[in-house]
PDB file of N, CA and C in Angstrom:
ATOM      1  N   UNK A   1     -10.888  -0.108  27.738  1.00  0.00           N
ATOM      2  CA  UNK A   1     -10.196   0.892  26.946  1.00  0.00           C
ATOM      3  C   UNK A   1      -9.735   0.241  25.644  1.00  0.00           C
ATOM      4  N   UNK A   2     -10.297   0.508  24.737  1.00  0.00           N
ATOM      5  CA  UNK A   2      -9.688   0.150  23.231  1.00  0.00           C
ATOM      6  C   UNK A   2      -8.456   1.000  22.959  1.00  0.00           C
ATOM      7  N   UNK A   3      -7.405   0.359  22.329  1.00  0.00           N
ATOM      8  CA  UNK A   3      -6.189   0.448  21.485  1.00  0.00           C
ATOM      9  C   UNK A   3      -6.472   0.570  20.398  1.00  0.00           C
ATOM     10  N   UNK A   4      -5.727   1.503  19.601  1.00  0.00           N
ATOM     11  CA  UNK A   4      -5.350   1.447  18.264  1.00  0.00           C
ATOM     12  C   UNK A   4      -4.362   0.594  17.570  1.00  0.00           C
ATOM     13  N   UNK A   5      -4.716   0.059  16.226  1.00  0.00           N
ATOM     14  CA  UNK A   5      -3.501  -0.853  16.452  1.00  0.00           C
ATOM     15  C   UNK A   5      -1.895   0.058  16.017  1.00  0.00           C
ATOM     16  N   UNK A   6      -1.016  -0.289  16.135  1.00  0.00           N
ATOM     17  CA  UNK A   6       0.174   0.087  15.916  1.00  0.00           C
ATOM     18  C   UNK A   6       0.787   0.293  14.230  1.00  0.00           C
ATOM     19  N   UNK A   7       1.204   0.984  13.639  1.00  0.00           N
ATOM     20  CA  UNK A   7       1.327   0.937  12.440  1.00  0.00           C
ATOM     21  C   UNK A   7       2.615   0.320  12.034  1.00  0.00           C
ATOM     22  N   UNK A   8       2.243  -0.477  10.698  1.00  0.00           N
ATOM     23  CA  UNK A   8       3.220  -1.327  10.390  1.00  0.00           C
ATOM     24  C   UNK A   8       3.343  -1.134   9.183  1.00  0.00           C
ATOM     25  N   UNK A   9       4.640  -1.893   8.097  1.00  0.00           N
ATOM     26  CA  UNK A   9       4.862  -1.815   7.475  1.00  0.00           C
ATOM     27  C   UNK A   9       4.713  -2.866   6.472  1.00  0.00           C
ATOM     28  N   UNK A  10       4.709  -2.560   4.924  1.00  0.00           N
ATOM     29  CA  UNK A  10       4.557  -3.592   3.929  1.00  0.00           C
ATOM     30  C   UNK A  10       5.637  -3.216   2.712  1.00  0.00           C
ATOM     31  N   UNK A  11       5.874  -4.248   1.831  1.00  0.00           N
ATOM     32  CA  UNK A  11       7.100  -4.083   0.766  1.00  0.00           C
ATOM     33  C   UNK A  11       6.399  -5.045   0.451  1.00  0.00           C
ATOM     34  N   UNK A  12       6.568  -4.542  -1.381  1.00  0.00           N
ATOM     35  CA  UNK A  12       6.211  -5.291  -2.271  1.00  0.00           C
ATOM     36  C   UNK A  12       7.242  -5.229  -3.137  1.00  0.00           C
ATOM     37  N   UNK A  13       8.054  -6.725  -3.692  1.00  0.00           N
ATOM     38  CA  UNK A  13       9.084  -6.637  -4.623  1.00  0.00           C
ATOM     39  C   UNK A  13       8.710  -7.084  -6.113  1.00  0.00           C
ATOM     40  N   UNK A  14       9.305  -6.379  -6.774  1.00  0.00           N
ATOM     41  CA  UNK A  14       8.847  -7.332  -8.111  1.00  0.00           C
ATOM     42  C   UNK A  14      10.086  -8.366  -8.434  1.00  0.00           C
ATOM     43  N   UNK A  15       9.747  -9.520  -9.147  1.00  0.00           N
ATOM     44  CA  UNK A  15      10.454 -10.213  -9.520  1.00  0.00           C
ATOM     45  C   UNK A  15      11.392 -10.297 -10.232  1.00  0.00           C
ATOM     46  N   UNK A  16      12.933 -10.309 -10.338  1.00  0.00           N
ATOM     47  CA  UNK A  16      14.109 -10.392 -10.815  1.00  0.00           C
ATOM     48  C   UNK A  16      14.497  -8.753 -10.964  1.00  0.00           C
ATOM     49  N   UNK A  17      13.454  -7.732  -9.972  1.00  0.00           N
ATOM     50  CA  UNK A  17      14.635  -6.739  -9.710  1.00  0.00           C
ATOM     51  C   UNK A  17      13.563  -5.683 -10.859  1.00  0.00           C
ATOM     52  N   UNK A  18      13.114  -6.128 -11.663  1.00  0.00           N
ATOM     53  CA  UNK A  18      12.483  -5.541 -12.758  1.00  0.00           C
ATOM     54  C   UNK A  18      11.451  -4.134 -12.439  1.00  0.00           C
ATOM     55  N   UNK A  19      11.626  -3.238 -13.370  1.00  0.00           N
ATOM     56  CA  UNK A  19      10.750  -2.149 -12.787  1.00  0.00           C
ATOM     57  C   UNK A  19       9.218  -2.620 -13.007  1.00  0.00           C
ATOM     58  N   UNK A  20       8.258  -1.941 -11.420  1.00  0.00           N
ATOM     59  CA  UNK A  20       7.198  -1.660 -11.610  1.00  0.00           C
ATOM     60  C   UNK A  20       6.510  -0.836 -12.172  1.00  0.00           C
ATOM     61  N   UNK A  21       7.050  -0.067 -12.893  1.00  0.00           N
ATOM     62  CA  UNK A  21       6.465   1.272 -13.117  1.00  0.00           C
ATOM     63  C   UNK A  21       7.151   1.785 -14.723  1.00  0.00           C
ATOM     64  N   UNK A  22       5.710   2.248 -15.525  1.00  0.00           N
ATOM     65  CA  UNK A  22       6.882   2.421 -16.625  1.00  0.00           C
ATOM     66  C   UNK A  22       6.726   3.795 -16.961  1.00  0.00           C
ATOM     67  N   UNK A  23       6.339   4.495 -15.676  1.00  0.00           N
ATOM     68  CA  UNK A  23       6.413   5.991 -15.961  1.00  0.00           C
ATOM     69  C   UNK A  23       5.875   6.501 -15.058  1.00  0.00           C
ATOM     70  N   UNK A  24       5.401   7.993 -14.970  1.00  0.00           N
ATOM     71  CA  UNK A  24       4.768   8.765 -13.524  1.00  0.00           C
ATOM     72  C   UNK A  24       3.450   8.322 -13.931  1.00  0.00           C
ATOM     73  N   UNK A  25       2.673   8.393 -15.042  1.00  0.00           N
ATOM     74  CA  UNK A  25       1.213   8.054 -14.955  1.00  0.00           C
ATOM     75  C   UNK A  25       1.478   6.547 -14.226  1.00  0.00           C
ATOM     76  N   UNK A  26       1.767   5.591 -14.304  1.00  0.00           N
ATOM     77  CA  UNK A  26       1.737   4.647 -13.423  1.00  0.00           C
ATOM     78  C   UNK A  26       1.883   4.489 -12.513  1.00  0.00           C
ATOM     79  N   UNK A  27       3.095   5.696 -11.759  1.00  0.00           N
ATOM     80  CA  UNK A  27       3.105   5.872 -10.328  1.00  0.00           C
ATOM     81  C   UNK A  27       1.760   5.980  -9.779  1.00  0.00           C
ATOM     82  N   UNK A  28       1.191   7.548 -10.903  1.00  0.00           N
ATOM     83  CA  UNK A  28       0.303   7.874 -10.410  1.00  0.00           C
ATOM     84  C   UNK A  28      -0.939   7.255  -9.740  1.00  0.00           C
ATOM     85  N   UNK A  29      -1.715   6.171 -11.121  1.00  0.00           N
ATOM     86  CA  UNK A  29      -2.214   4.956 -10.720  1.00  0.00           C
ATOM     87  C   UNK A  29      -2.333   4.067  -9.390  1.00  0.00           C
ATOM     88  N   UNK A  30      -1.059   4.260  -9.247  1.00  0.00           N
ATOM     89  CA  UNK A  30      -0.668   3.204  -8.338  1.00  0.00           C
ATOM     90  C   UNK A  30      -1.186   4.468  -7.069  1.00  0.00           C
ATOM     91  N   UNK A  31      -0.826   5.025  -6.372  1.00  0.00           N
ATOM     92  CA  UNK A  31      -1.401   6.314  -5.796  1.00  0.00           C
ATOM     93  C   UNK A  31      -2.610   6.413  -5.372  1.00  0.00           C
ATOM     94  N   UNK A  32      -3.510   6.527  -6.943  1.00  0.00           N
ATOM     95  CA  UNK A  32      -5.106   6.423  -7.089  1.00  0.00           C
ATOM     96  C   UNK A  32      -5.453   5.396  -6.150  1.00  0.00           C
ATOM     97  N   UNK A  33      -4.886   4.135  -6.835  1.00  0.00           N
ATOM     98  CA  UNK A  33      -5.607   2.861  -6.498  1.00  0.00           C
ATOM     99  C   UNK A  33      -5.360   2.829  -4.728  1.00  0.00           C
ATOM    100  N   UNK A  34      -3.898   3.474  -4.110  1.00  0.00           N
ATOM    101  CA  UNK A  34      -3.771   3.625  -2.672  1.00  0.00           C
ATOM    102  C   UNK A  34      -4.826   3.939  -1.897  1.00  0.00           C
ATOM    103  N   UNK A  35      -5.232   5.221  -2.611  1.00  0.00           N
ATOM    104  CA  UNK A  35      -6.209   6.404  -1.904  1.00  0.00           C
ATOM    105  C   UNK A  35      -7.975   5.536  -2.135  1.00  0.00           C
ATOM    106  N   UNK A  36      -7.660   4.725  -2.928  1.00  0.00           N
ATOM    107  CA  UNK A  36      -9.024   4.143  -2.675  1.00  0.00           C
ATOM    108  C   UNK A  36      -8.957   3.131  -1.614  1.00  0.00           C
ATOM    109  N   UNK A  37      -8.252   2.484  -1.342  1.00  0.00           N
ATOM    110  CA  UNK A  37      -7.937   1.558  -0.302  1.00  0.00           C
ATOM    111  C   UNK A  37      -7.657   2.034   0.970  1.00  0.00           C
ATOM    112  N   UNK A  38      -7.325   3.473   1.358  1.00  0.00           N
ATOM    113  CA  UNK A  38      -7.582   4.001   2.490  1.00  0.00           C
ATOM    114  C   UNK A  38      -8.635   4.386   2.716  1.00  0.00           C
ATOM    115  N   UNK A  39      -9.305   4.568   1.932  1.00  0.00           N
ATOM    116  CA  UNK A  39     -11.203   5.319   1.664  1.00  0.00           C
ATOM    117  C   UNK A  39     -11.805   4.089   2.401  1.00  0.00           C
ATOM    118  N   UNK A  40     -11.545   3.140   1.730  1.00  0.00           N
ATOM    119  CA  UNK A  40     -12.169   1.663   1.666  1.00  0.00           C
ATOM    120  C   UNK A  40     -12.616   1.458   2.800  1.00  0.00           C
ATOM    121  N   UNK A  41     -11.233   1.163   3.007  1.00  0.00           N
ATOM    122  CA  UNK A  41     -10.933   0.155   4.751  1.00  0.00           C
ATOM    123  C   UNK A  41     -10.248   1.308   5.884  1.00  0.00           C
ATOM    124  N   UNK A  42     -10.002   2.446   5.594  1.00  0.00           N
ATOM    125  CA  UNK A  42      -9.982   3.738   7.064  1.00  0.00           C
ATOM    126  C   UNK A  42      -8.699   2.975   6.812  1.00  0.00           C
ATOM    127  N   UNK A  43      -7.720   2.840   6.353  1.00  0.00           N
ATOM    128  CA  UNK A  43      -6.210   2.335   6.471  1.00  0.00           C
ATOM    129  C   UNK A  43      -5.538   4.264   6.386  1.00  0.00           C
ATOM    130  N   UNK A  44      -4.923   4.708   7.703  1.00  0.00           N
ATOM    131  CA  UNK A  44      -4.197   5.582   7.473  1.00  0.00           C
ATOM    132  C   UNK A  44      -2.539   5.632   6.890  1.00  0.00           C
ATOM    133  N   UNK A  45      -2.439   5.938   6.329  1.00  0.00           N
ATOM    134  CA  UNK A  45      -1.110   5.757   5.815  1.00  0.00           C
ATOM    135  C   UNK A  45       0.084   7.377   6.174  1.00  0.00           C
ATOM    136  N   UNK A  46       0.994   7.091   7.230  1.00  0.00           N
ATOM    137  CA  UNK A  46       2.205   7.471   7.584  1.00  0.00           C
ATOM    138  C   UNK A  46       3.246   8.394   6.670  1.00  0.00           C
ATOM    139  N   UNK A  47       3.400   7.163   5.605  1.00  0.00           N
ATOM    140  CA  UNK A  47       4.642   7.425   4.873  1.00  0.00           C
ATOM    141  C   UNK A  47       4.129   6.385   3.417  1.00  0.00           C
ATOM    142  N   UNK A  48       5.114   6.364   2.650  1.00  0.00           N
ATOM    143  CA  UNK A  48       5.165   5.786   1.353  1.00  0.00           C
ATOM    144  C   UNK A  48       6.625   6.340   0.465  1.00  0.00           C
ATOM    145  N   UNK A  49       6.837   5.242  -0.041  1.00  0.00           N
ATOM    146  CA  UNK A  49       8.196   5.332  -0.862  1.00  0.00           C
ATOM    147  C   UNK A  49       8.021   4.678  -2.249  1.00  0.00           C
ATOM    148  N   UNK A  50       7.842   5.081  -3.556  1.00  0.00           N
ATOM    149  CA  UNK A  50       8.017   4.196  -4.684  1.00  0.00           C
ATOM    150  C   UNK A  50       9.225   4.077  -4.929  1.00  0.00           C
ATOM    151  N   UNK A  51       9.483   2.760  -4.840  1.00  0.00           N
ATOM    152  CA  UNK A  51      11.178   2.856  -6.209  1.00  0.00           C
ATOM    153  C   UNK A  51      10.691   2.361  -7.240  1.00  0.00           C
ATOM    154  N   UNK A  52      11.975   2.297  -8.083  1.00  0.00           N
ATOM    155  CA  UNK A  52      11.606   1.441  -9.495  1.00  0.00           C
ATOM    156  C   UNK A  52      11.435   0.324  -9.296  1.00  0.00           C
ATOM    157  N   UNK A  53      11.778  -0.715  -8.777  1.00  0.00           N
ATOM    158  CA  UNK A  53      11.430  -1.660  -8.246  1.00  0.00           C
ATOM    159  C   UNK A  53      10.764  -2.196  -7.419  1.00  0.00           C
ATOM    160  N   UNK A  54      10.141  -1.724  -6.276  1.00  0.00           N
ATOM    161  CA  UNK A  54       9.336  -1.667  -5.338  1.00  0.00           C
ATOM    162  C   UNK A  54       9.225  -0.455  -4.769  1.00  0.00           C
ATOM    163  N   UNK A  55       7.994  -0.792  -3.516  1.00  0.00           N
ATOM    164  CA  UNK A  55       7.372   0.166  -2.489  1.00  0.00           C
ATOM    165  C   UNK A  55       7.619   0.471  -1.408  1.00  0.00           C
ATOM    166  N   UNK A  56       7.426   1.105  -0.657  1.00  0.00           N
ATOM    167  CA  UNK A  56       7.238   1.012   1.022  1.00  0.00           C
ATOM    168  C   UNK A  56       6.323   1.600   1.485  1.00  0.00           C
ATOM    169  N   UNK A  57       5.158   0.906   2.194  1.00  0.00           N
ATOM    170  CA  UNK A  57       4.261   1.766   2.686  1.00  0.00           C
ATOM    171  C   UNK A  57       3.950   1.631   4.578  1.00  0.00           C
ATOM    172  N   UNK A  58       4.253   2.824   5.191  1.00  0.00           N
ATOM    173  CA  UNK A  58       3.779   2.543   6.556  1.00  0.00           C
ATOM    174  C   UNK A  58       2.228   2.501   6.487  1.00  0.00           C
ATOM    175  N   UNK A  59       1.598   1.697   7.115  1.00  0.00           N
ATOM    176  CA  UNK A  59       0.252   1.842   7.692  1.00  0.00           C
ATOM    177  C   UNK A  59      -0.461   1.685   8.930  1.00  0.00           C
ATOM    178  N   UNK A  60      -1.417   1.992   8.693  1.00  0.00           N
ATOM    179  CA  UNK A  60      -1.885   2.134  10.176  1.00  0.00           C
ATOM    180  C   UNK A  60      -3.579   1.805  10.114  1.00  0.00           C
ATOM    181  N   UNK A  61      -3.814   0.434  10.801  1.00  0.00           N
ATOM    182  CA  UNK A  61      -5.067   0.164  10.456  1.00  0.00           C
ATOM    183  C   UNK A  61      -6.001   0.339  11.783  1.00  0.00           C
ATOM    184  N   UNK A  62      -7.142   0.673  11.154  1.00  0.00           N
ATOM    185  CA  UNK A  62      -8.489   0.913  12.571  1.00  0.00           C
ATOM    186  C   UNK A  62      -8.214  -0.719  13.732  1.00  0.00           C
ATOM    187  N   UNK A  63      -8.017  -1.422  13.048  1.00  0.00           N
ATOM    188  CA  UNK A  63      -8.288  -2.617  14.162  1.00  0.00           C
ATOM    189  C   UNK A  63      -6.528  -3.275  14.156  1.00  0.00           C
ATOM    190  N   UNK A  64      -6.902  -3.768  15.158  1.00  0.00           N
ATOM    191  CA  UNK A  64      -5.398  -4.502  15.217  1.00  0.00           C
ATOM    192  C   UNK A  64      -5.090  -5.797  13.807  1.00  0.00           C
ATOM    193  N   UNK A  65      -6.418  -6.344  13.237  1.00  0.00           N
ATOM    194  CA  UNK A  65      -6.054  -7.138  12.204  1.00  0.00           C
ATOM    195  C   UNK A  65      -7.019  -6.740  10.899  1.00  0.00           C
ATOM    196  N   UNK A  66      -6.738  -6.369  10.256  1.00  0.00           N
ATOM    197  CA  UNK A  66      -7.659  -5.733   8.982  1.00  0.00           C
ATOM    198  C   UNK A  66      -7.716  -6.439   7.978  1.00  0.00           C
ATOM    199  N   UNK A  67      -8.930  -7.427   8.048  1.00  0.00           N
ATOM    200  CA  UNK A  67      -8.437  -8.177   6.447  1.00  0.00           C
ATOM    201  C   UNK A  67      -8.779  -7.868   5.241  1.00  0.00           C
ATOM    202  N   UNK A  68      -9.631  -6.262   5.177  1.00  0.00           N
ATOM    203  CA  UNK A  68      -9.355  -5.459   4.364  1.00  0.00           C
ATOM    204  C   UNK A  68      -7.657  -4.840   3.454  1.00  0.00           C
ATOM    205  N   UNK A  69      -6.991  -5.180   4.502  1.00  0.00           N
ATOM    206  CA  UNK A  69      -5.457  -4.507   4.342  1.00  0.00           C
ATOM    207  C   UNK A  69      -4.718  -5.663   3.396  1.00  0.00           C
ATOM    208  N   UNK A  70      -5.506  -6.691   3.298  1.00  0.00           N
ATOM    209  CA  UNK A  70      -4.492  -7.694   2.640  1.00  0.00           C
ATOM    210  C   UNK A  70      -5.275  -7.850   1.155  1.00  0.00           C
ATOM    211  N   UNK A  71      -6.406  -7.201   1.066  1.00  0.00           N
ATOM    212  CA  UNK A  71      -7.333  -7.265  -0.454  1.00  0.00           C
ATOM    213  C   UNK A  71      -6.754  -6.341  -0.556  1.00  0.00           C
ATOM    214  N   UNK A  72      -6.551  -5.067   0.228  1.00  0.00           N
ATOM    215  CA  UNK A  72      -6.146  -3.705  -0.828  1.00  0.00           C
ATOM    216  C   UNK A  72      -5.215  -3.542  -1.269  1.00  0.00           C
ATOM    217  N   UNK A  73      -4.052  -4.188  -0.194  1.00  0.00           N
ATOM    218  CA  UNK A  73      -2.940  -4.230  -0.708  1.00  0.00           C
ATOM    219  C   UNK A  73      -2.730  -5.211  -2.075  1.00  0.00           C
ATOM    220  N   UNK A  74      -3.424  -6.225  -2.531  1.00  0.00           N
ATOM    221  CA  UNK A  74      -3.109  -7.120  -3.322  1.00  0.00           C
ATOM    222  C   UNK A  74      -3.851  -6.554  -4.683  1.00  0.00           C
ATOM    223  N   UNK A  75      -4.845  -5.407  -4.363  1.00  0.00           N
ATOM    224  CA  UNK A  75      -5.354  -4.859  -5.953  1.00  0.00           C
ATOM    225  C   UNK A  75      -4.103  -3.387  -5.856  1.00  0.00           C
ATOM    226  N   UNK A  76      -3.652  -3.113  -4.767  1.00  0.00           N
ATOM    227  CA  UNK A  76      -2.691  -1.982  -5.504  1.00  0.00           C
ATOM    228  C   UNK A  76      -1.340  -2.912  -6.067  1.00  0.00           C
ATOM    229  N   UNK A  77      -1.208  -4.007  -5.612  1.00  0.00           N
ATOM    230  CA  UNK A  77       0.128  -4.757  -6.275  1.00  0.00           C
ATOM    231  C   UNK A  77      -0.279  -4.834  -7.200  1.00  0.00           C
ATOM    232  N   UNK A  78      -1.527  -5.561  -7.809  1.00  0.00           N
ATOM    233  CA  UNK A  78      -1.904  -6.088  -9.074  1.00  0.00           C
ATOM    234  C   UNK A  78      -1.772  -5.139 -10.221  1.00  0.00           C
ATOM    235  N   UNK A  79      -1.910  -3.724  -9.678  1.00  0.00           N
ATOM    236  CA  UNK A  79      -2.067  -2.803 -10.625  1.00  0.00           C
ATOM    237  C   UNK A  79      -0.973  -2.586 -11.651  1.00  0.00           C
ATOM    238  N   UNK A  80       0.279  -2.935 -10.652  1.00  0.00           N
ATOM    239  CA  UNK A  80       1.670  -2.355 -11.404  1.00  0.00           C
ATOM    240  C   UNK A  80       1.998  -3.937 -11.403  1.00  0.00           C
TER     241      UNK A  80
END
């Protein structure tokens, strides 16, 4: 019997507190670039929170270790 894996969570901070975002088109972006990374790698995503300063995203990946989840996550950080 295969398991799904359990969904977990990620936070990304920016450094000294500083905003990520210097407007809604950048939210938006940031969004885009999400929805390609669930396309990508089948990463379902729960929930999501932008602040001005950071994120929160629940996820939920096809396998218990996705090392898709750690490239996608690192081109949606890169973005902002």
């Amino acid at each position: 019997m295969a398991l799904r894996s359990l969904p977990g969570s990620d936070v990304s901070l920016s450094q000294q507190t500083q905003a990520i975002y210097r407007d809604d088109t950048d939210r938006f972006h940031f969004l885009e670039l999400l929805a390609e990374m669930v396309e990508r790698y089948s990463v379902e995503v729960h929930a999501y929170v932008l602040m001005d300063n950071h994120f929160h995203l629940l996820l939920q990946t096809p396998e218990p270790t996705s090392a898709g989840l750690s490239n996608g996550s690192t081109s949606v950080t890169a973005c902002v």
